[in-house]
N, C-alpha and C. Protein backbone atom coordinates (compact mmCIF):
# COMPACT_ATOMS: atom_id res chain seq x y z
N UNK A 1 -18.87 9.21 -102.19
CA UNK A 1 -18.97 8.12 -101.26
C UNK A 1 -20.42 7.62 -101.15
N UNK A 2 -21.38 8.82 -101.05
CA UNK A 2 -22.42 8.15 -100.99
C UNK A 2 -23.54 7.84 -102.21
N UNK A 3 -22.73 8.55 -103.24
CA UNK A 3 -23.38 8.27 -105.16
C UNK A 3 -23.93 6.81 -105.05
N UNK A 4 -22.65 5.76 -104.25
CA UNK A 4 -22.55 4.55 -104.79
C UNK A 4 -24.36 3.75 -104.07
N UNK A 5 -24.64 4.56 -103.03
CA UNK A 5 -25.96 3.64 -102.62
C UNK A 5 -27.12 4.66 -103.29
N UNK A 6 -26.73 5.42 -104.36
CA UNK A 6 -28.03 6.45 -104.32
C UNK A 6 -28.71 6.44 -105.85
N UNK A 7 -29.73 6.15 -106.86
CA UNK A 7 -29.90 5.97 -107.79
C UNK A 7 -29.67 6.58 -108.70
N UNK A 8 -29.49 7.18 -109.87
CA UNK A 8 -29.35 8.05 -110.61
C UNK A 8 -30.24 9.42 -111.16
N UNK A 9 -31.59 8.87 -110.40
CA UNK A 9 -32.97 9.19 -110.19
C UNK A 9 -33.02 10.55 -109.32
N UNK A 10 -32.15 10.65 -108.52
CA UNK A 10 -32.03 11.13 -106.67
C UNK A 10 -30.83 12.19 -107.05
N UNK A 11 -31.28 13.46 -106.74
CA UNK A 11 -30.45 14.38 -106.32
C UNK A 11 -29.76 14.33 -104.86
N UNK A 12 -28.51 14.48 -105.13
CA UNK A 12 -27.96 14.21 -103.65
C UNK A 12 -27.76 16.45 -103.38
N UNK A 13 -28.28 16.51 -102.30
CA UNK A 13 -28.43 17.96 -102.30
C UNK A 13 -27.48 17.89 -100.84
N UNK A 14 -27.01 17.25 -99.94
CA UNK A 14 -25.74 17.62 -98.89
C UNK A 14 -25.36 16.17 -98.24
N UNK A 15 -24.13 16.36 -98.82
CA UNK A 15 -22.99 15.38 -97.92
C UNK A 15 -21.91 16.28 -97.02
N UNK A 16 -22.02 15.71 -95.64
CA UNK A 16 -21.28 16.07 -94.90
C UNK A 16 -20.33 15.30 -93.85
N UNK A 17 -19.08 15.69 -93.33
CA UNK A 17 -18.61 15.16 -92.27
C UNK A 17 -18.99 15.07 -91.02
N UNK A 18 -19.32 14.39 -90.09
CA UNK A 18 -19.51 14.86 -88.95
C UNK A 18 -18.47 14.37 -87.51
N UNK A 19 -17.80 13.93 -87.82
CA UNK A 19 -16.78 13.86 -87.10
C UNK A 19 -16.00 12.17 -86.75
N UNK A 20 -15.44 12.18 -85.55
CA UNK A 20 -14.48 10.52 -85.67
C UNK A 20 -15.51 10.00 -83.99
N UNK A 21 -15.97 9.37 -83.91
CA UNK A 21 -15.87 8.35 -82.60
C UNK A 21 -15.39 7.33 -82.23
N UNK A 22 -14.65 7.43 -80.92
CA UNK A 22 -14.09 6.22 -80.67
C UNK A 22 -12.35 6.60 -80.15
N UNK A 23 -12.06 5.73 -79.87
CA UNK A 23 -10.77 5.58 -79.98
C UNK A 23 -9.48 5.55 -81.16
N UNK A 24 -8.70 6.25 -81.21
CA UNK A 24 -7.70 6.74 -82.25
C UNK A 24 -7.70 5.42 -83.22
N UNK A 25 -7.06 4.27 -82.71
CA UNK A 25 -6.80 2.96 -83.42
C UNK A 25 -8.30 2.24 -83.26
N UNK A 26 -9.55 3.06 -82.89
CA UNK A 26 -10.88 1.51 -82.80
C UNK A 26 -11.65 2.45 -83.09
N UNK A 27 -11.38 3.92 -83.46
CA UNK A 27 -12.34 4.61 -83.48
C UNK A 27 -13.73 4.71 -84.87
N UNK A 28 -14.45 5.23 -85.36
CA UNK A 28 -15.01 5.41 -86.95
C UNK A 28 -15.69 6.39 -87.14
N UNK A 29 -15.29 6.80 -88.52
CA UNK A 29 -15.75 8.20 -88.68
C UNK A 29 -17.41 8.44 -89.47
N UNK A 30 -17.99 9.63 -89.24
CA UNK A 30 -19.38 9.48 -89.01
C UNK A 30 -19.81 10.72 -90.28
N UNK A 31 -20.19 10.01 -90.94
CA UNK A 31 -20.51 11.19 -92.60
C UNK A 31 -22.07 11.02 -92.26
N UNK A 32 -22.94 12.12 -93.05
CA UNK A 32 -24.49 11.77 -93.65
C UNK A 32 -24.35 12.74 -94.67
N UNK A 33 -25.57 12.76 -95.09
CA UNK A 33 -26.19 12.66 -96.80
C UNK A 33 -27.61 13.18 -97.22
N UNK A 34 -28.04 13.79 -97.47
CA UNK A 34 -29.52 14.18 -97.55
C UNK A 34 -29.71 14.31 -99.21
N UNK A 35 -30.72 13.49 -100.34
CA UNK A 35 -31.10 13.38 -101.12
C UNK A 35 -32.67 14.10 -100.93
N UNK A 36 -33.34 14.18 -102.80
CA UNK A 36 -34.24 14.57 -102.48
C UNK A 36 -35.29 13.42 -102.10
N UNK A 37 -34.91 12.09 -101.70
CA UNK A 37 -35.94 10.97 -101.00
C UNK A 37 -35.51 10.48 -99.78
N UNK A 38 -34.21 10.59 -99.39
CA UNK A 38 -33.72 9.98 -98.18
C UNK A 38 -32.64 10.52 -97.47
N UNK A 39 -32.71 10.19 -96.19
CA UNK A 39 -31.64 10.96 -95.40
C UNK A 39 -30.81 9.64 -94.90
N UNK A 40 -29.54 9.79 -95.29
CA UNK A 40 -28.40 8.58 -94.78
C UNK A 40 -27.34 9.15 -94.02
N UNK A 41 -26.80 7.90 -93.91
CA UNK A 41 -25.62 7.95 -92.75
C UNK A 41 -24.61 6.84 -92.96
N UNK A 42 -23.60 7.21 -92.78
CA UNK A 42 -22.40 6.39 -93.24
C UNK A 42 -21.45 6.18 -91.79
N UNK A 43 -21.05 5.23 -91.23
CA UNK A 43 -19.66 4.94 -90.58
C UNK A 43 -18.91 3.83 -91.04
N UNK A 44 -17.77 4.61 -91.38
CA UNK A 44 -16.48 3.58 -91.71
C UNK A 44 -15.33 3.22 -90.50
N UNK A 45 -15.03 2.36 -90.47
CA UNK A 45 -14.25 2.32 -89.24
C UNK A 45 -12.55 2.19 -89.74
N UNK A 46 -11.78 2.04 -89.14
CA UNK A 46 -10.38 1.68 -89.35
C UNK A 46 -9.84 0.99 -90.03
N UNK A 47 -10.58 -0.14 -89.66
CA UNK A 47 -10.16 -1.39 -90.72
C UNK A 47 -11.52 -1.75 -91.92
N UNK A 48 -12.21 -0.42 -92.60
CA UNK A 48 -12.68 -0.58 -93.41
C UNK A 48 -14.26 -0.99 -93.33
N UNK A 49 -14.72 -1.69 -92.07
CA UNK A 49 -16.22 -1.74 -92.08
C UNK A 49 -16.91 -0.72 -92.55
N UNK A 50 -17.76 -0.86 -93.36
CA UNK A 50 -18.66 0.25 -93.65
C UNK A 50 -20.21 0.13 -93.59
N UNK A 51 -20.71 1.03 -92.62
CA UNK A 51 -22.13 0.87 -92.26
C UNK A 51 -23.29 1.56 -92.30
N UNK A 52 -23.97 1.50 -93.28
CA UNK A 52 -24.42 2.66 -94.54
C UNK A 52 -26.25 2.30 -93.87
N UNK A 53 -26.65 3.44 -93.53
CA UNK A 53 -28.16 3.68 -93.03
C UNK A 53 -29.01 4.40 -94.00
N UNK A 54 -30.27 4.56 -94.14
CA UNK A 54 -30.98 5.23 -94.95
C UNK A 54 -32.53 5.55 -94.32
N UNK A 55 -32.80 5.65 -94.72
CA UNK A 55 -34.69 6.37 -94.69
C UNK A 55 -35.12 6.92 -95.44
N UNK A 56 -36.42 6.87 -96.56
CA UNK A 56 -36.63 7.58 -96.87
C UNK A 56 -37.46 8.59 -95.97
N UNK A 57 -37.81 10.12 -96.56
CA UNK A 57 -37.78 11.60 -95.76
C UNK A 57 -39.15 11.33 -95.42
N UNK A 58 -40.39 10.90 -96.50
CA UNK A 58 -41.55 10.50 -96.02
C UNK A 58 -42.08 9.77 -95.18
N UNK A 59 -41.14 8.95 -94.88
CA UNK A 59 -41.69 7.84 -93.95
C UNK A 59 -40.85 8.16 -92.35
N UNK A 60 -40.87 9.29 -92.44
CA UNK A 60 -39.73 9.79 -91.00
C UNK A 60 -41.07 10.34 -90.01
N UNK A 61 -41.19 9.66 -88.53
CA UNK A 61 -41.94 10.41 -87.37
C UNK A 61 -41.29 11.18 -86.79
N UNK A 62 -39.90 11.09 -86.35
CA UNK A 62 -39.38 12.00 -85.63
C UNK A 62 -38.08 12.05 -85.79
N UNK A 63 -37.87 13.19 -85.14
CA UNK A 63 -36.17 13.37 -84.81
C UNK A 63 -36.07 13.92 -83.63
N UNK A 64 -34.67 13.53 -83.54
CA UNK A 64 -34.04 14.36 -82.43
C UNK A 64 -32.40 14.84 -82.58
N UNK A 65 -31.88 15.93 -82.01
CA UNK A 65 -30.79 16.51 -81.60
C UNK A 65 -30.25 16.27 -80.25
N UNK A 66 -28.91 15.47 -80.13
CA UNK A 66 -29.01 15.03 -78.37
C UNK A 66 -27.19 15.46 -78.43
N UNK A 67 -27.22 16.01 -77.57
CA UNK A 67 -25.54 16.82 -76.61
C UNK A 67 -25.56 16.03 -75.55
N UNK A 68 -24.87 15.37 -75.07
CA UNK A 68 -24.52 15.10 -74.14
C UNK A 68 -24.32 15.61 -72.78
N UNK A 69 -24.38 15.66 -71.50
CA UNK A 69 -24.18 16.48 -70.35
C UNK A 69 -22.60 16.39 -70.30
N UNK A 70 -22.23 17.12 -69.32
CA UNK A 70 -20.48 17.32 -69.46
C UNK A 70 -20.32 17.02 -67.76
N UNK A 71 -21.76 16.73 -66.85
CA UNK A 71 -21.52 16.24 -65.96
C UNK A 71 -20.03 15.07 -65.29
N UNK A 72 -19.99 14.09 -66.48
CA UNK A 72 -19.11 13.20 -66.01
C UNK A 72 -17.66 13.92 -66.18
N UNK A 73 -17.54 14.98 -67.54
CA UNK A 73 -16.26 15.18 -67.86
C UNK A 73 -15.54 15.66 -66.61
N UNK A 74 -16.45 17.13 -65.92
CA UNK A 74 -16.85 17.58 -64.61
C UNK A 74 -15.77 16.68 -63.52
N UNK A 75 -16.77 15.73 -63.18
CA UNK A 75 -16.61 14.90 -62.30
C UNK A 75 -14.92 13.99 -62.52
N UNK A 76 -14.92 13.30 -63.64
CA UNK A 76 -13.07 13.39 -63.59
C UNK A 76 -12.28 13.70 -63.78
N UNK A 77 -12.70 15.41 -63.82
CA UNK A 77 -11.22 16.35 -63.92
C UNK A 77 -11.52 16.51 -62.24
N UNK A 78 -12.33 16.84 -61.73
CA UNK A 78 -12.54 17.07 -60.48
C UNK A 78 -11.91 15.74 -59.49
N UNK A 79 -11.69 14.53 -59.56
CA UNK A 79 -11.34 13.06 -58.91
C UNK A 79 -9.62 12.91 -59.70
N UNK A 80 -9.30 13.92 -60.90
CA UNK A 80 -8.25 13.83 -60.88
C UNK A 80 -7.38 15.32 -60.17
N UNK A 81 -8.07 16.10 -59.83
CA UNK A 81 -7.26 16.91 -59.10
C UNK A 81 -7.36 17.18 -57.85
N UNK A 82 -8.46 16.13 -57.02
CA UNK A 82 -8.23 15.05 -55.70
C UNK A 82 -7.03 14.08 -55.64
N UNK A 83 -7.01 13.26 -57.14
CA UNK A 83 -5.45 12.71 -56.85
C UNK A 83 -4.08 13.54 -57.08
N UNK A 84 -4.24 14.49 -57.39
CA UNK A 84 -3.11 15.42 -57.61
C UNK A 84 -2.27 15.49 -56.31
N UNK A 85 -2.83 15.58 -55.05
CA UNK A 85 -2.08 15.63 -54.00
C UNK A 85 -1.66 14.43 -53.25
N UNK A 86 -2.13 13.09 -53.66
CA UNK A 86 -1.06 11.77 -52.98
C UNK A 86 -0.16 11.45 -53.97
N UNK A 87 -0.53 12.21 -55.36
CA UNK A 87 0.18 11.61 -56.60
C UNK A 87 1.46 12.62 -56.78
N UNK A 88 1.56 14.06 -55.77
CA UNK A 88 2.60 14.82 -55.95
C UNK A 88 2.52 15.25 -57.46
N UNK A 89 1.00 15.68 -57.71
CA UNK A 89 0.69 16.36 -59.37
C UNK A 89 0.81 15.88 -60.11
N UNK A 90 1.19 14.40 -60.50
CA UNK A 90 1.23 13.64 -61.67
C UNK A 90 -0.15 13.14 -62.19
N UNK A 91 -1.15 13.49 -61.98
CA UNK A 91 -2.38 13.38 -62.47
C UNK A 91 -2.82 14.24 -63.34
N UNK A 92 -2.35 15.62 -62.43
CA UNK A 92 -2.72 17.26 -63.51
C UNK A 92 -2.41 16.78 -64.72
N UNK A 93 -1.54 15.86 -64.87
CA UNK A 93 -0.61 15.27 -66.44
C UNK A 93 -1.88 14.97 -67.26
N UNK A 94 -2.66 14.52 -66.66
CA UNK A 94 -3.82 13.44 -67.25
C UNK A 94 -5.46 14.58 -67.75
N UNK A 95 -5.17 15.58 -67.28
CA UNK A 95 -6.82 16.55 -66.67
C UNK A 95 -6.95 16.85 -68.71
N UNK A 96 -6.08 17.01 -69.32
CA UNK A 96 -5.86 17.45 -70.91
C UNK A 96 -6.72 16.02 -71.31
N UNK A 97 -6.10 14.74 -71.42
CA UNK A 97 -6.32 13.47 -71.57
C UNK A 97 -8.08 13.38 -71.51
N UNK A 98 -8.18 13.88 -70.43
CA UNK A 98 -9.90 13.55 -69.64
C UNK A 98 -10.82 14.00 -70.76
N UNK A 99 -10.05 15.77 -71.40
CA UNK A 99 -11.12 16.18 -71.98
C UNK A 99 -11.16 15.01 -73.86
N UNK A 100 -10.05 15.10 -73.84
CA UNK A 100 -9.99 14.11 -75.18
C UNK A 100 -11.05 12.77 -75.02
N UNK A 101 -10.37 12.38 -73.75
CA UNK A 101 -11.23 10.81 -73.86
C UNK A 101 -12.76 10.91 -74.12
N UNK A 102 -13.44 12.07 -73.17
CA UNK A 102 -14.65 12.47 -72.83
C UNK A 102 -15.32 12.60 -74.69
N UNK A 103 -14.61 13.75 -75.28
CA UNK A 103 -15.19 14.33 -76.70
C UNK A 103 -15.24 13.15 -77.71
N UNK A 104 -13.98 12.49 -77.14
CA UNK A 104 -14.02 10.97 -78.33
C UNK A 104 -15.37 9.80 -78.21
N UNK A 105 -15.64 9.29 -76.55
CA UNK A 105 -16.43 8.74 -76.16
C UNK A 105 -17.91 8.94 -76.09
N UNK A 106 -18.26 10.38 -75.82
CA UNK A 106 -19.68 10.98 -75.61
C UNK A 106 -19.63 12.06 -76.67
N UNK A 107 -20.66 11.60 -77.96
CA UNK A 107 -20.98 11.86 -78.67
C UNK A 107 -22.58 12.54 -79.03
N UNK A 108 -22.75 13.45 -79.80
CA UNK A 108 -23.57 14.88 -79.99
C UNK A 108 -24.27 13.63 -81.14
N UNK A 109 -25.24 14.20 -81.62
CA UNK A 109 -25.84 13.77 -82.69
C UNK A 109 -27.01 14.07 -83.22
N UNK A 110 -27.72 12.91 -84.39
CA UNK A 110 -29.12 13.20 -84.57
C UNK A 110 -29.82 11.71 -84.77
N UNK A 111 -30.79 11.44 -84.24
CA UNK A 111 -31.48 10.22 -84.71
C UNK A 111 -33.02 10.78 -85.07
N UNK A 112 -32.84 9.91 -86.51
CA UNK A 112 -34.21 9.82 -86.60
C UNK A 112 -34.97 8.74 -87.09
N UNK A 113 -36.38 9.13 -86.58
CA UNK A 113 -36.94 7.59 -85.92
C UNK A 113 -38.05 7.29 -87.45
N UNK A 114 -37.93 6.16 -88.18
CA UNK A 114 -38.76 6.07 -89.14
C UNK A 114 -39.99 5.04 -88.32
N UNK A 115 -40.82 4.95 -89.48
CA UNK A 115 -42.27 4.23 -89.40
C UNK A 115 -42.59 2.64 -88.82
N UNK A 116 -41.62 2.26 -89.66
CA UNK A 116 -41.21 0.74 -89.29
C UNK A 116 -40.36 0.58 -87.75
N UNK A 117 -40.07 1.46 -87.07
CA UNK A 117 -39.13 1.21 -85.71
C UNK A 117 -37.90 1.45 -85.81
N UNK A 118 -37.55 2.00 -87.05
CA UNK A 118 -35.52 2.29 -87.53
C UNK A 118 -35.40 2.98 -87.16
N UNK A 119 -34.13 3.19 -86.38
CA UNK A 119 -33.18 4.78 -86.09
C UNK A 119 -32.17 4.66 -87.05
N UNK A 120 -32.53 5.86 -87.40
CA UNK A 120 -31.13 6.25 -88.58
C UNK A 120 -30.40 7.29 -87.31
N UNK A 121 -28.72 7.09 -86.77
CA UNK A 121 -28.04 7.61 -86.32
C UNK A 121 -26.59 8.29 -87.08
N UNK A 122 -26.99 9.77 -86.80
CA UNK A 122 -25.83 10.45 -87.32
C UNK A 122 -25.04 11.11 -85.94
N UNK A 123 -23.67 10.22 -85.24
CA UNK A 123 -23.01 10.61 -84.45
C UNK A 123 -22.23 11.81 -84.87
N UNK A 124 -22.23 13.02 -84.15
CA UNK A 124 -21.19 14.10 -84.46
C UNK A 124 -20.27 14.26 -83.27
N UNK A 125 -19.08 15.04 -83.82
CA UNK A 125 -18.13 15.98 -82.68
C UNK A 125 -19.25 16.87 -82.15
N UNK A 126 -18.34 17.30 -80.69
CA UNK A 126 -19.36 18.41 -80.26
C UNK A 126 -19.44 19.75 -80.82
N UNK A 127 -18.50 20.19 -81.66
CA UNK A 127 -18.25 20.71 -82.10
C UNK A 127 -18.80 21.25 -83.55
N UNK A 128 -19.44 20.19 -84.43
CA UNK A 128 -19.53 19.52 -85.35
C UNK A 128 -21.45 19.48 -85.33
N UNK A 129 -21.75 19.84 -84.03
CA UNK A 129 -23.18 19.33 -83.46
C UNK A 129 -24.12 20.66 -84.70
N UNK A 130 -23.84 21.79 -85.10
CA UNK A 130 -24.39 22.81 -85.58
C UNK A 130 -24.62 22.41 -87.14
N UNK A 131 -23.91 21.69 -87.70
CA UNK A 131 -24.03 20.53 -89.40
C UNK A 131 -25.04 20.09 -89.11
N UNK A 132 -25.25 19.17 -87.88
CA UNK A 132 -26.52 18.16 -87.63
C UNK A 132 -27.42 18.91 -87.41
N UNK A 133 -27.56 20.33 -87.20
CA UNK A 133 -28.80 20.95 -86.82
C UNK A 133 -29.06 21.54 -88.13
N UNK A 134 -28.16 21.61 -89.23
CA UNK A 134 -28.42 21.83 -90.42
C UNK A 134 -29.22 20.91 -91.30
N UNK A 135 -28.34 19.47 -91.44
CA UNK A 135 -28.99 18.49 -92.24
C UNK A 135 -29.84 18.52 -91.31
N UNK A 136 -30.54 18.42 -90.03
CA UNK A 136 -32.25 18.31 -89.78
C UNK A 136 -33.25 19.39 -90.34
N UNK A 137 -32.61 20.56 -90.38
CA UNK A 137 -33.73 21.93 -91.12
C UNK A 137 -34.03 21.40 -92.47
N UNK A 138 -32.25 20.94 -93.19
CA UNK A 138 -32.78 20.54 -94.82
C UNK A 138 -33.53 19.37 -94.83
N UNK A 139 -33.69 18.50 -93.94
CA UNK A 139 -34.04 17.03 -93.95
C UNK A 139 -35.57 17.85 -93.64
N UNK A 140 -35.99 18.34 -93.14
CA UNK A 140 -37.25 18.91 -92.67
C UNK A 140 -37.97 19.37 -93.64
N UNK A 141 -37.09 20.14 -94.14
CA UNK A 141 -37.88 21.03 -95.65
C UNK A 141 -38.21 20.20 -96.56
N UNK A 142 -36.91 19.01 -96.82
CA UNK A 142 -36.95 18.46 -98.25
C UNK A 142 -38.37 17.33 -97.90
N UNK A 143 -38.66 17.23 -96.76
CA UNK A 143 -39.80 16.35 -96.21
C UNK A 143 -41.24 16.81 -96.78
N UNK A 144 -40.78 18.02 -96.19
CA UNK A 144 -42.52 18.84 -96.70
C UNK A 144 -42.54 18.90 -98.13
N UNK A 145 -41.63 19.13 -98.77
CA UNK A 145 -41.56 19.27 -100.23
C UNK A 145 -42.08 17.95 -100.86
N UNK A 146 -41.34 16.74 -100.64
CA UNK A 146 -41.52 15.48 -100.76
C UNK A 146 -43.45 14.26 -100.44
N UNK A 147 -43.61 15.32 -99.00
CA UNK A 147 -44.72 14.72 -99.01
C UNK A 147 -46.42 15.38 -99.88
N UNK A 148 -45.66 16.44 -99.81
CA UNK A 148 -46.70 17.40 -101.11
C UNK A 148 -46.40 16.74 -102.67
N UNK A 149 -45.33 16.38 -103.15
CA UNK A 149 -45.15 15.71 -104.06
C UNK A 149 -46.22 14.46 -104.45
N UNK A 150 -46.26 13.81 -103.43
CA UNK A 150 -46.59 12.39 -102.95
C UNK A 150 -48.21 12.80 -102.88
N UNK A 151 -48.64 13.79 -102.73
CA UNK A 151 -49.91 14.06 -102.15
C UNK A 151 -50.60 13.35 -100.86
N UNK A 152 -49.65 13.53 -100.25
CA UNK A 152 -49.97 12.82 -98.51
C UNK A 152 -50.62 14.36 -97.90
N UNK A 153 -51.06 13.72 -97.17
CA UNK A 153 -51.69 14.87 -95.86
C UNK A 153 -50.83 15.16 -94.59
């Protein structure tokens, strides 16, 4: 999938899944990619959009790893089992629902911030969040490797 944006030049050293966001029928699923010059990111959506990010590893200032708080999930399982008692428990129906909507909607990830002002965003499951802490160690290494190549400081 991701051969097709990568030169023939470029070792692709990890492609991975990282999970679906969104909604079942609106949702899109969230791949990246680490070569030995650039770190990408892929979302395809349902009906085929495809939205392909890149950076090269040298020109990267930062990153980050971001989880989400579970505060809100919290909060409407808690407002649905306040309505549990005018609703005669037909809400409890819904407390399963909450956690789905929550994992689909609030998404784990990694961004990283290049030179020029780009975020390259790799959305993950929460589940899924321990890949992204992977491709950042390899994205890290293959950096140092890369900028010693380059003879940068």
């Amino acid at each position: 999938m991701f051969r097709q944006f990568i030169g023939p030049q470029e070792s692709l050293l990890l492609a991975e899944y990282l999970g679906f966001e969104g909604l079942v029928w609106l949702g899109e699923y969230s791949f990246a990619a680490l070569t030995d010059r650039r770190m990408a990111t892929m979302r395809i959506t349902r009906f085929g959009e495809v939205i392909y990010q890149d950076a090269f590893i040298d020109m990267i200032n930062s990153s980050i790893i971001f989880q989400p708080s579970k505060f809100w999930l919290h909060f409407w399982v808690v407002v649905l089992l306040l309505l549990a008692i005018p609703t005669i428990g037909l809400t409890l129906l819904l407390i399963p629902l909450a956690g789905k909507m929550f994992y689909a909607l609030k998404k784990s990830g990694l961004a990283i911030s290049c030179r020029e002002g780009f975020t390259v965003w790799a959305f993950t499951d929460r589940s899924r969040l321990q890949i992204a802490t992977e491709i950042y160690r390899a994205m890290c290494e293959q950096r140092e490797i890369r900028i010693k190549e380059l003879g940068r400081p």
